[in-house]
PDB file of N, CA and C in Angstrom:
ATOM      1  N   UNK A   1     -36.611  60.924-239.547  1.00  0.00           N
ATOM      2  CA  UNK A   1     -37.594  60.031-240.136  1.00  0.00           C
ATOM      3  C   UNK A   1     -36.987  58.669-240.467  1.00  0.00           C
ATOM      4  N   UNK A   2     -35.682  58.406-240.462  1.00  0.00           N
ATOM      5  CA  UNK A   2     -35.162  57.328-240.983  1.00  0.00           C
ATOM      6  C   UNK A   2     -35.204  56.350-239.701  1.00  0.00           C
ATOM      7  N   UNK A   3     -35.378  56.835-238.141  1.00  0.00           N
ATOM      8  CA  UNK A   3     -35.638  55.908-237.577  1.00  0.00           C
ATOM      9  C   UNK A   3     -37.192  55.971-236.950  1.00  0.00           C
ATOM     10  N   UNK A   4     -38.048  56.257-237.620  1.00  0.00           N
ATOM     11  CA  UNK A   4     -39.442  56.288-236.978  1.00  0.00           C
ATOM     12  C   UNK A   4     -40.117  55.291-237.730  1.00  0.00           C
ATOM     13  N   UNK A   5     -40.869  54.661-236.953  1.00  0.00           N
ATOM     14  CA  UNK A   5     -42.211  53.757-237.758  1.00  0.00           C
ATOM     15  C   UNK A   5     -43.255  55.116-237.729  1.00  0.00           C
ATOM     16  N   UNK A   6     -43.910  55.975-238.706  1.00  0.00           N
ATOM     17  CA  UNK A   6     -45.049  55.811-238.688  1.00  0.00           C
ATOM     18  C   UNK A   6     -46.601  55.261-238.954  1.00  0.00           C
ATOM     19  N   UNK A   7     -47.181  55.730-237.919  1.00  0.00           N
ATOM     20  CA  UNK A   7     -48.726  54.551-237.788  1.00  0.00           C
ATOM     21  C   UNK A   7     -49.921  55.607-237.857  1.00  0.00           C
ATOM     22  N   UNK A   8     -50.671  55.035-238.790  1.00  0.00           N
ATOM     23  CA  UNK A   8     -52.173  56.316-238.502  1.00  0.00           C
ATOM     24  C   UNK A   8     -53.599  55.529-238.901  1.00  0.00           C
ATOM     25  N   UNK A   9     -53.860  56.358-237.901  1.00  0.00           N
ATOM     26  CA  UNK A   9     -55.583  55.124-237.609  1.00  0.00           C
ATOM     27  C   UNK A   9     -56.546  56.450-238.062  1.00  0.00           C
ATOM     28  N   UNK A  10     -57.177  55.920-239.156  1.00  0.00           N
ATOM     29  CA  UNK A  10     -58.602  56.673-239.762  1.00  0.00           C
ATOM     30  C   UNK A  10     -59.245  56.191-239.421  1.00  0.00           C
ATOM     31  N   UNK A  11     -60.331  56.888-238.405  1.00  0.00           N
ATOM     32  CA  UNK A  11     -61.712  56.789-237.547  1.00  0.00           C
ATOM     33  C   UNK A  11     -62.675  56.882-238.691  1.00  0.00           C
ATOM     34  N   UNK A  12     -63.804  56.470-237.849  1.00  0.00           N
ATOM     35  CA  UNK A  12     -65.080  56.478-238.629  1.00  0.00           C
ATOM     36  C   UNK A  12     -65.522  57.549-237.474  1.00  0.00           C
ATOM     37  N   UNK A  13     -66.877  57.850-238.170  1.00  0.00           N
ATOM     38  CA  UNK A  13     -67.854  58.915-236.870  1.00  0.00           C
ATOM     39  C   UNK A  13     -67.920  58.801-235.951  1.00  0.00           C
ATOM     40  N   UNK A  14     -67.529  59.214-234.459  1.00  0.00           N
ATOM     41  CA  UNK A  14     -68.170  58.827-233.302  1.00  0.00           C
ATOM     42  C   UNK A  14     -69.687  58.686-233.572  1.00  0.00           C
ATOM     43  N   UNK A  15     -70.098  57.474-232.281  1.00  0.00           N
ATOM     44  CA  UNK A  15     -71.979  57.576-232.380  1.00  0.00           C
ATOM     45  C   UNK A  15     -71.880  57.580-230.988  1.00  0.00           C
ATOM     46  N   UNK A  16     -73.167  58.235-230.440  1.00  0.00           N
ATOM     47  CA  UNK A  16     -72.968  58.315-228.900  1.00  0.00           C
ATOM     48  C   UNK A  16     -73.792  57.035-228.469  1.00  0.00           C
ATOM     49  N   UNK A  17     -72.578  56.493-227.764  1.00  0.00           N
ATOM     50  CA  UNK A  17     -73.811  55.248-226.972  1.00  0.00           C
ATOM     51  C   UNK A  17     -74.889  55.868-226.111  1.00  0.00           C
ATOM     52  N   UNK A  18     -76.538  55.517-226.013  1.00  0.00           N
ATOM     53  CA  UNK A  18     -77.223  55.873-225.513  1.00  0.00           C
ATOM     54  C   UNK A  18     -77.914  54.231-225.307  1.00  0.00           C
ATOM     55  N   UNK A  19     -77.204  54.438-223.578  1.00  0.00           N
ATOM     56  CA  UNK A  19     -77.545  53.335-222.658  1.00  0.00           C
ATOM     57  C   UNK A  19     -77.488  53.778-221.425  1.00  0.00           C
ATOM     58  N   UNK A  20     -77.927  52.904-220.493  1.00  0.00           N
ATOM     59  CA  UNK A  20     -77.852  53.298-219.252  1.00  0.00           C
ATOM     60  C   UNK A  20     -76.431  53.372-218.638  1.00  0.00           C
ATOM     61  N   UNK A  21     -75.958  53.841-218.006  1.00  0.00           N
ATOM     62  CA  UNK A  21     -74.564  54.071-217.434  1.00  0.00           C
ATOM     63  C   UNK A  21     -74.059  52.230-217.152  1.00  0.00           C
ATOM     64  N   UNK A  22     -74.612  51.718-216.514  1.00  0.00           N
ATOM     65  CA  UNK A  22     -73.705  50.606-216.081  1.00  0.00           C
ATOM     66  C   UNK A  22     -74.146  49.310-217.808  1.00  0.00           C
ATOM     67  N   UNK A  23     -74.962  50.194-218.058  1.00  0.00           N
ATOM     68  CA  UNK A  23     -74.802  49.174-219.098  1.00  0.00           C
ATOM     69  C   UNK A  23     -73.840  49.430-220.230  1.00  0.00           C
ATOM     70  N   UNK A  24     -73.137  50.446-220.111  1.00  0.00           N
ATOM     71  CA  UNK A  24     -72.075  51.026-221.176  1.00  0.00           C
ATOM     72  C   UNK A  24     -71.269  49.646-221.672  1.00  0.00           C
ATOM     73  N   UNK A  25     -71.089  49.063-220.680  1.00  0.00           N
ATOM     74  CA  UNK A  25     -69.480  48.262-221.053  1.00  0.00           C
ATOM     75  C   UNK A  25     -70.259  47.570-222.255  1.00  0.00           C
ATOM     76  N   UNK A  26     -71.209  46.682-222.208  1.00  0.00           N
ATOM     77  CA  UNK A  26     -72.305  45.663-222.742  1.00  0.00           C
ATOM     78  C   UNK A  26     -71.805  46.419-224.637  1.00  0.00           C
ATOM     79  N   UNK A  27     -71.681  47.421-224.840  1.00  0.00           N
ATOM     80  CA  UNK A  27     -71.690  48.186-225.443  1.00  0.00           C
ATOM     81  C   UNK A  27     -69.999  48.308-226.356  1.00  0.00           C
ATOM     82  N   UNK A  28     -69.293  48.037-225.593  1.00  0.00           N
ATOM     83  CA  UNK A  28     -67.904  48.203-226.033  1.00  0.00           C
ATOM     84  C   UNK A  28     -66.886  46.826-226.477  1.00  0.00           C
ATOM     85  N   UNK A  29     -66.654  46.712-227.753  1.00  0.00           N
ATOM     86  CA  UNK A  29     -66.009  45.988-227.999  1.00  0.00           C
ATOM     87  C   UNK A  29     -64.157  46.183-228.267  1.00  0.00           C
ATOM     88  N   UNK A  30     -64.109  45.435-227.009  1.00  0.00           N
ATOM     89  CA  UNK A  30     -62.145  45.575-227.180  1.00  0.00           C
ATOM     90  C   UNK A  30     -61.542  44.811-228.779  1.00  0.00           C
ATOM     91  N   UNK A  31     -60.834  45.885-229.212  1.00  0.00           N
ATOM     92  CA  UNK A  31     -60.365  45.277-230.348  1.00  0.00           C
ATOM     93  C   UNK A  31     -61.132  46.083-231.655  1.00  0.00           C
ATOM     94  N   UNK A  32     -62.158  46.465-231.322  1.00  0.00           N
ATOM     95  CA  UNK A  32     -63.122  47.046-232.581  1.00  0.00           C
ATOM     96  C   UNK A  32     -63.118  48.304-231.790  1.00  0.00           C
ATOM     97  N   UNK A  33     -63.313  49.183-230.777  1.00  0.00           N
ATOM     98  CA  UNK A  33     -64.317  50.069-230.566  1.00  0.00           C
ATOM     99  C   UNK A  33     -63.027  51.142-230.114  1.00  0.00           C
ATOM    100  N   UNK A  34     -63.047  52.690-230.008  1.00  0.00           N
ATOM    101  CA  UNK A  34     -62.551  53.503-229.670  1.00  0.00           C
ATOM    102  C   UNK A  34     -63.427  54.116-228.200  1.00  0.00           C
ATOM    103  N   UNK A  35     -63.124  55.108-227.677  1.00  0.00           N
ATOM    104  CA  UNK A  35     -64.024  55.526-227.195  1.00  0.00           C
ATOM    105  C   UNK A  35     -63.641  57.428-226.886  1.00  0.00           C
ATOM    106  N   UNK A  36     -64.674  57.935-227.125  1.00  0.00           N
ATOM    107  CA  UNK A  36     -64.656  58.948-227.081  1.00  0.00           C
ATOM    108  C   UNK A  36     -65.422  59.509-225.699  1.00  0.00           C
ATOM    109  N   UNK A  37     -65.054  60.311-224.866  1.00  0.00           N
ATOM    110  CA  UNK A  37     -66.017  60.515-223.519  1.00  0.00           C
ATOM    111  C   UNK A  37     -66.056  62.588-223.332  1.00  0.00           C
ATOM    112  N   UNK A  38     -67.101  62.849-222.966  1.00  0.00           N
ATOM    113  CA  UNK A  38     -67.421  64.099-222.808  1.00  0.00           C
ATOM    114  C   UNK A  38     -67.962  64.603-221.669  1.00  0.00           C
ATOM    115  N   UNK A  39     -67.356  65.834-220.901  1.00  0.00           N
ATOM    116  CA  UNK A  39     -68.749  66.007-220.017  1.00  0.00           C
ATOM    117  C   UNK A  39     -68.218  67.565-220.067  1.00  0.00           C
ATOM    118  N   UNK A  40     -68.994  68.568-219.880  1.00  0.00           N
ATOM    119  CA  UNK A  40     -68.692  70.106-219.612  1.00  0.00           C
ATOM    120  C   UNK A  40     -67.713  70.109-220.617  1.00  0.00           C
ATOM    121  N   UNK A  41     -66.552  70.741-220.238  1.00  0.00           N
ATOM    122  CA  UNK A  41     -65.782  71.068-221.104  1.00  0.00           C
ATOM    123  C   UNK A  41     -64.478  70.439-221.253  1.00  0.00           C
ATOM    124  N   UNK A  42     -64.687  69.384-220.519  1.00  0.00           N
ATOM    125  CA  UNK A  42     -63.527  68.255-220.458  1.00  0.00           C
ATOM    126  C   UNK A  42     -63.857  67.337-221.743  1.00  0.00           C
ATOM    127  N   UNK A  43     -62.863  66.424-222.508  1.00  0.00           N
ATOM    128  CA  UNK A  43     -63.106  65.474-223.396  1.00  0.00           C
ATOM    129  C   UNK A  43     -62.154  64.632-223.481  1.00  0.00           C
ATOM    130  N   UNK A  44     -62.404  63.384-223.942  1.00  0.00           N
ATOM    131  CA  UNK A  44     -60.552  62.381-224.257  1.00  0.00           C
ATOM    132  C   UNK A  44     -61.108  61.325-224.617  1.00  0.00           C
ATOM    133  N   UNK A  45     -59.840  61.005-225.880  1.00  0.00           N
ATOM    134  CA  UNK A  45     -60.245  59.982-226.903  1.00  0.00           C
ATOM    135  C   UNK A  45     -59.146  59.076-226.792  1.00  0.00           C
ATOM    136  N   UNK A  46     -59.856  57.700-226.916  1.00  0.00           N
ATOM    137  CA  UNK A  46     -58.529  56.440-226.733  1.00  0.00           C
ATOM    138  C   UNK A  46     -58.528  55.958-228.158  1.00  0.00           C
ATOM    139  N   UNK A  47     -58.021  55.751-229.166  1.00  0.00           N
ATOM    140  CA  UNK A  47     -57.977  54.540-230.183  1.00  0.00           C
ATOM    141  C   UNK A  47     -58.269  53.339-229.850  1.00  0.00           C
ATOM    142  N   UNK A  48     -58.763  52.439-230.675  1.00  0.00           N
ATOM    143  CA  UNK A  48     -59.050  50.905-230.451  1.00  0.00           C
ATOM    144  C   UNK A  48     -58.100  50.312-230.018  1.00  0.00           C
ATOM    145  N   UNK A  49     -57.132  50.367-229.992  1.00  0.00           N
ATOM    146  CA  UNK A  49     -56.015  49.721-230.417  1.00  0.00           C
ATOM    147  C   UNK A  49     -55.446  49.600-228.966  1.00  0.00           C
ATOM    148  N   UNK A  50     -55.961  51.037-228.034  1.00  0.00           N
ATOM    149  CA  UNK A  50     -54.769  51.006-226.524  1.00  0.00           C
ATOM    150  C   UNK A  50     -55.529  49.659-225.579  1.00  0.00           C
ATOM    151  N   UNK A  51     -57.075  50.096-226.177  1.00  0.00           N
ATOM    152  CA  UNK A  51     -57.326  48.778-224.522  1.00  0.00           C
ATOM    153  C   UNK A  51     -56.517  47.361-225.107  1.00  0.00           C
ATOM    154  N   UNK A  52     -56.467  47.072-226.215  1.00  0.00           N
ATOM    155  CA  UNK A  52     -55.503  45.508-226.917  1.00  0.00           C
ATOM    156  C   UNK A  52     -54.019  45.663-226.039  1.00  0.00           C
ATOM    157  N   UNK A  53     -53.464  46.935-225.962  1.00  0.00           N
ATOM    158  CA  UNK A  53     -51.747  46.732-226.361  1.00  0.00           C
ATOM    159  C   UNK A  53     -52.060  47.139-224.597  1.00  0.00           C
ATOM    160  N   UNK A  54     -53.015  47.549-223.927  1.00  0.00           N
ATOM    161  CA  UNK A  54     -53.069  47.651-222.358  1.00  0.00           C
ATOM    162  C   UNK A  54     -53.564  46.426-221.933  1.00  0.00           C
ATOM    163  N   UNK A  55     -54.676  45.869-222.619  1.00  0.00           N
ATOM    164  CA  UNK A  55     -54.977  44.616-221.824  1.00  0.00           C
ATOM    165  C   UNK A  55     -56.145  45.221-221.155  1.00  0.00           C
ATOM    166  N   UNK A  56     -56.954  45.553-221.290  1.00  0.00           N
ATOM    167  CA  UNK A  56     -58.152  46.502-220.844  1.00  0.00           C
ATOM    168  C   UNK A  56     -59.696  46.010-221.000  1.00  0.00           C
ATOM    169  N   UNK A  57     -60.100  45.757-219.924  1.00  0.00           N
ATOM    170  CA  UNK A  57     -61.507  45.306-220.381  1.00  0.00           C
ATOM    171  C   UNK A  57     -62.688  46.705-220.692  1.00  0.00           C
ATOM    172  N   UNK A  58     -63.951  46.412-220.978  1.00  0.00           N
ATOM    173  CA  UNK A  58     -64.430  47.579-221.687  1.00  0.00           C
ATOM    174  C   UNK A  58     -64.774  48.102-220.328  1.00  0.00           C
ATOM    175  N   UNK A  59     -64.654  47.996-218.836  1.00  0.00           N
ATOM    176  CA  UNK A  59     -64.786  48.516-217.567  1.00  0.00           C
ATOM    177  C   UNK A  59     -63.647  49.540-217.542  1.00  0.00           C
ATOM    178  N   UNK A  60     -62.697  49.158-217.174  1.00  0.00           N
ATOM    179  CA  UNK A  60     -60.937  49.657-217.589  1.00  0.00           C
ATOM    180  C   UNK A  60     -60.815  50.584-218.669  1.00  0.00           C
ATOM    181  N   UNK A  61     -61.266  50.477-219.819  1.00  0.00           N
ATOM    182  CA  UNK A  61     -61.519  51.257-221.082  1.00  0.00           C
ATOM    183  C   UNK A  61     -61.828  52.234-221.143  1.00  0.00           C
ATOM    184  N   UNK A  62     -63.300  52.301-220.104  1.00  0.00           N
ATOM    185  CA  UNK A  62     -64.041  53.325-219.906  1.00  0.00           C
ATOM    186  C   UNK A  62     -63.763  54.530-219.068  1.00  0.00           C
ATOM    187  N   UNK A  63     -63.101  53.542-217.979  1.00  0.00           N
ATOM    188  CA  UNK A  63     -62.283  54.992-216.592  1.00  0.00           C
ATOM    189  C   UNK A  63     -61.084  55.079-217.722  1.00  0.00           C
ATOM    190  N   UNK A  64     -60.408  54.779-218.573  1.00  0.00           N
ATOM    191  CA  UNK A  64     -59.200  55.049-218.749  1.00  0.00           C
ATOM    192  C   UNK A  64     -59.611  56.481-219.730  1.00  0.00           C
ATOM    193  N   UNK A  65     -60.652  56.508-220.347  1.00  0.00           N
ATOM    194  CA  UNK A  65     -60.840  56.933-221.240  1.00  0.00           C
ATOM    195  C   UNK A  65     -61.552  58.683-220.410  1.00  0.00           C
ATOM    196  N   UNK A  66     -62.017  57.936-219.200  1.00  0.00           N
ATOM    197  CA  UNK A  66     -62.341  59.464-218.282  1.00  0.00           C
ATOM    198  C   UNK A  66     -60.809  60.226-217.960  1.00  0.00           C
ATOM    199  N   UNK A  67     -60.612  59.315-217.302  1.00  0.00           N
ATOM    200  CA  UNK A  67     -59.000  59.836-217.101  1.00  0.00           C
ATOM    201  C   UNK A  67     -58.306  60.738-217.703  1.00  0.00           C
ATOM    202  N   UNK A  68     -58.436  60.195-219.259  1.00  0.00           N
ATOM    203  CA  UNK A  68     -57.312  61.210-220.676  1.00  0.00           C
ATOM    204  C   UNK A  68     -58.588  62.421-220.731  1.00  0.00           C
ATOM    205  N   UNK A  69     -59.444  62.564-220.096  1.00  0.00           N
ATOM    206  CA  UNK A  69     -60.648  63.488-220.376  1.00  0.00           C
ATOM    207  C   UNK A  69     -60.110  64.538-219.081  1.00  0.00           C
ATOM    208  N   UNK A  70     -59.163  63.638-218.067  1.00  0.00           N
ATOM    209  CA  UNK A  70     -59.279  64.732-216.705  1.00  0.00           C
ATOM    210  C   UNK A  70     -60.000  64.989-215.947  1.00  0.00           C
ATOM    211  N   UNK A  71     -61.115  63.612-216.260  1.00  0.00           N
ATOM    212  CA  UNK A  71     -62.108  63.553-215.081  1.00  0.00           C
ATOM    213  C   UNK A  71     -61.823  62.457-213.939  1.00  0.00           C
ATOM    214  N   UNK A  72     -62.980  62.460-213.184  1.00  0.00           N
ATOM    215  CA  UNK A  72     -62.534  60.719-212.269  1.00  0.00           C
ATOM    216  C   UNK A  72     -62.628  59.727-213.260  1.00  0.00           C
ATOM    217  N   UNK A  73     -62.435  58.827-213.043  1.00  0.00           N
ATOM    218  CA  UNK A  73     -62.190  57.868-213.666  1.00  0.00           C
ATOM    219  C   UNK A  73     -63.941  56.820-213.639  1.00  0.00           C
ATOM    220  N   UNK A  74     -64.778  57.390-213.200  1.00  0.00           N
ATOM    221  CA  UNK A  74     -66.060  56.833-212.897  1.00  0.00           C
ATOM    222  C   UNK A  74     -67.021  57.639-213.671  1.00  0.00           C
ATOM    223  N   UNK A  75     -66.316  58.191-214.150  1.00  0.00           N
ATOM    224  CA  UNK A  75     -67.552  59.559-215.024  1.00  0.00           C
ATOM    225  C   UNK A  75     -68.161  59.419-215.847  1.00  0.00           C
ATOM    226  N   UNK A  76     -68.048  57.810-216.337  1.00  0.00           N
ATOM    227  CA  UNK A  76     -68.685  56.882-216.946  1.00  0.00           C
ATOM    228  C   UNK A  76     -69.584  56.753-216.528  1.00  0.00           C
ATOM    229  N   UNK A  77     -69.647  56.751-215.034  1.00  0.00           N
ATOM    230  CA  UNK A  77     -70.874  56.652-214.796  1.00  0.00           C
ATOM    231  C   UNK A  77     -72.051  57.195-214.135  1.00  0.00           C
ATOM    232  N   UNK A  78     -71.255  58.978-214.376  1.00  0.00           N
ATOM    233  CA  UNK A  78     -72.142  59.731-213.607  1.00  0.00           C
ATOM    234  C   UNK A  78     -72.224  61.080-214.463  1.00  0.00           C
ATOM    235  N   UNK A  79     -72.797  60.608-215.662  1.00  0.00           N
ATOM    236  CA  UNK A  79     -73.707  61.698-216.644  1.00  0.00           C
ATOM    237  C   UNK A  79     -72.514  62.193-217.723  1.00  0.00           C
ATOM    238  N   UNK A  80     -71.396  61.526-217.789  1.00  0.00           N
ATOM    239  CA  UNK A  80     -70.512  61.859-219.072  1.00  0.00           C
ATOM    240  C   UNK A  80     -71.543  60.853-220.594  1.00  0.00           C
ATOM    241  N   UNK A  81     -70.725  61.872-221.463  1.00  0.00           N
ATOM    242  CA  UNK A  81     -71.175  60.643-223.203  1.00  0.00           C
ATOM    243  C   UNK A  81     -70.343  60.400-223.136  1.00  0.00           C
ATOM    244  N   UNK A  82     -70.949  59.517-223.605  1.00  0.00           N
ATOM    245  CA  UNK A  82     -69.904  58.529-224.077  1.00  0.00           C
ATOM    246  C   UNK A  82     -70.259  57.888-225.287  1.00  0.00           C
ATOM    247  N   UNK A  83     -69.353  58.021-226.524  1.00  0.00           N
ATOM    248  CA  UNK A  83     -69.281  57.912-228.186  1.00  0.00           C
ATOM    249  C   UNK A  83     -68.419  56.616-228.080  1.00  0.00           C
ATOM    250  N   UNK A  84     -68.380  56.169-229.096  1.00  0.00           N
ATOM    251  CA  UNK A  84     -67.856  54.775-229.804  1.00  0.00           C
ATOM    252  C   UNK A  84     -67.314  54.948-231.311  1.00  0.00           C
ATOM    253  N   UNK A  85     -66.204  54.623-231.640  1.00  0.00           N
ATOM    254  CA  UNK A  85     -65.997  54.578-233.310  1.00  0.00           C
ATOM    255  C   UNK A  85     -64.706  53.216-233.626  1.00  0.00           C
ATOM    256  N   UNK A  86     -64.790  53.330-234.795  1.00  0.00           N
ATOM    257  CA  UNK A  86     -63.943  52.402-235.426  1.00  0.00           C
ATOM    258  C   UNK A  86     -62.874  52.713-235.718  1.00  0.00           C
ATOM    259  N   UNK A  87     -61.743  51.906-235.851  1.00  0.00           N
ATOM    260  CA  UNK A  87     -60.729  52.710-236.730  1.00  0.00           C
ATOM    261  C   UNK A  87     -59.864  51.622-237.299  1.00  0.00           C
ATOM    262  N   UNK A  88     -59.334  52.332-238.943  1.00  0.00           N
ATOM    263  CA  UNK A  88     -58.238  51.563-239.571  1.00  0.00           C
ATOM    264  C   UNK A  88     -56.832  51.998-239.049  1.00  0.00           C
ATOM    265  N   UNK A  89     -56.177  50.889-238.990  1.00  0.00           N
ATOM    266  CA  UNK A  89     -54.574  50.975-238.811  1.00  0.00           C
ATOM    267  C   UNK A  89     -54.068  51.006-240.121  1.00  0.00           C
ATOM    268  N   UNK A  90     -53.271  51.623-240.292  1.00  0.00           N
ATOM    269  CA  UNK A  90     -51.384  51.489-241.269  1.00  0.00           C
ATOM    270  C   UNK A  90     -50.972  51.865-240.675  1.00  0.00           C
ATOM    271  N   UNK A  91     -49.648  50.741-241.225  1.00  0.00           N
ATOM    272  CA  UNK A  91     -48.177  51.255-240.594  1.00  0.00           C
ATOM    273  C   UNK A  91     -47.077  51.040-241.549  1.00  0.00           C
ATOM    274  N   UNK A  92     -46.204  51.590-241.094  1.00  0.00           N
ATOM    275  CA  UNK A  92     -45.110  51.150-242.125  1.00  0.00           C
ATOM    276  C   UNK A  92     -44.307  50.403-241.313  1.00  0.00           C
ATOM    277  N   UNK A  93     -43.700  49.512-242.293  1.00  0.00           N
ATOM    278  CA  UNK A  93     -43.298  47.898-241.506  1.00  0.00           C
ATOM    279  C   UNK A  93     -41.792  48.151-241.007  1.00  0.00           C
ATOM    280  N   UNK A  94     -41.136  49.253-241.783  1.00  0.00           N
ATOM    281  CA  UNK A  94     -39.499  49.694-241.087  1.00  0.00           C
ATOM    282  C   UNK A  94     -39.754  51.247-241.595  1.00  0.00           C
ATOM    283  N   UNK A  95     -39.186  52.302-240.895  1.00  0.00           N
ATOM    284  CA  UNK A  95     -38.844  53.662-241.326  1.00  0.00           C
ATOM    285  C   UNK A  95     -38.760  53.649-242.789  1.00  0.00           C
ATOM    286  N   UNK A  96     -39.850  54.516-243.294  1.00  0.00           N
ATOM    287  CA  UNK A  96     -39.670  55.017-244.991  1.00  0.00           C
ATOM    288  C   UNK A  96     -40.153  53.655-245.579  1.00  0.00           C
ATOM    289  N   UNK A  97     -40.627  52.579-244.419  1.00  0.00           N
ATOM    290  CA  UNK A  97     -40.855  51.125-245.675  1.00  0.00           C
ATOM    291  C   UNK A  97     -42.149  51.033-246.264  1.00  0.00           C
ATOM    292  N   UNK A  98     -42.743  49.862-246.254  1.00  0.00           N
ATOM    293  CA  UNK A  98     -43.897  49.016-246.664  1.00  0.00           C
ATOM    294  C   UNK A  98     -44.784  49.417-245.867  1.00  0.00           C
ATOM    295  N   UNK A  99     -45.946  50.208-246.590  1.00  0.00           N
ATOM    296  CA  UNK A  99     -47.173  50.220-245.504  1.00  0.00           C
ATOM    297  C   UNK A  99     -47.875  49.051-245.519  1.00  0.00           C
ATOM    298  N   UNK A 100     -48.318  48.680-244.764  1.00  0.00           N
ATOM    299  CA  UNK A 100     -49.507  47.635-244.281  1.00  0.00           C
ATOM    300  C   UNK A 100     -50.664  47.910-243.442  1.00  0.00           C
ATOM    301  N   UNK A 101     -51.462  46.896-243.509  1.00  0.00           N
ATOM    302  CA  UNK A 101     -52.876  47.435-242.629  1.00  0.00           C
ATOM    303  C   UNK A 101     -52.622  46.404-241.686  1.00  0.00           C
ATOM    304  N   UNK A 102     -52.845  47.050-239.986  1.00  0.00           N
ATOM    305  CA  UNK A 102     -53.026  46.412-239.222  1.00  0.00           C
ATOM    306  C   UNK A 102     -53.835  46.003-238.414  1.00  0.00           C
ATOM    307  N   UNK A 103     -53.825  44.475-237.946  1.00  0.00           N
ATOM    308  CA  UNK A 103     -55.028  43.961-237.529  1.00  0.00           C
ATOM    309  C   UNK A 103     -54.975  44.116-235.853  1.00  0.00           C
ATOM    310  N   UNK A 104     -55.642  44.920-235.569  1.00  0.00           N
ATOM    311  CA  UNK A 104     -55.881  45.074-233.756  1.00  0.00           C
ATOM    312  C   UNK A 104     -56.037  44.004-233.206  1.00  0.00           C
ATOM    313  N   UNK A 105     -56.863  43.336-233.728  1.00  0.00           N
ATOM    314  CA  UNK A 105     -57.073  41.661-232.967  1.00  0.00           C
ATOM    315  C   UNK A 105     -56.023  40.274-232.505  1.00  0.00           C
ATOM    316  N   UNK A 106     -55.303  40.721-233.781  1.00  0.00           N
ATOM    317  CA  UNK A 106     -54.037  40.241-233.602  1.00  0.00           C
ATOM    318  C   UNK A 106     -53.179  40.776-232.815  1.00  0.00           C
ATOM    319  N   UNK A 107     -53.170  41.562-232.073  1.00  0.00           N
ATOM    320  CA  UNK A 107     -52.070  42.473-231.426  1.00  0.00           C
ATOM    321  C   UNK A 107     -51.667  41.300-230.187  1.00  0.00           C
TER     322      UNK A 107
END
């Protein structure tokens, strides 16, 4: 523990976006939004935080987010949910240090 930063992001509720498939992205804000994706019995959740530190638009976001689910990467757009949530950052600023809240936007 003396050389780890830890970091933990408290979500709010997923809400399921209910839009038309290509209108999903319209829907996703990089920097604010998580995404949660479902279909059968596959699922996978990204934090807000990866499309910032990937560079990810909410297109990119969305297959990335099929992907960690183990689906195609398009399953966005062929009858998966797809949920949305928020989340807070802390971190601690050196091993065992100063927590702080971090700003995604700034990343």
């Amino acid at each position: 523990m003396n050389e780890i930063i830890v970091e933990v992001t408290i979500l709010t509720e997923p809400e399921r976006i209910n839009a038309k498939p290509h209108e999903l992205p319209n829907f996703v804000e990089i920097g604010r939004h998580g995404l949660l994706i479902k279909k059968g019995f596959f699922s996978g959740l990204l934090l807000p935080q990866v499309a910032v530190e990937f560079g990810f638009d909410a297109e990119e976001f969305l297959s990335q987010t099929c992907m960690k689910a183990g689906l195609s990467p398009d399953c966005w757009l062929t009858g998966a949910e797809v949920y949305r949530f928020e989340g807070q950052i802390f971190k601690e600023v050196e091993p065992r240090g100063e927590i702080v809240e971090v700003d995604i936007k700034k990343c």
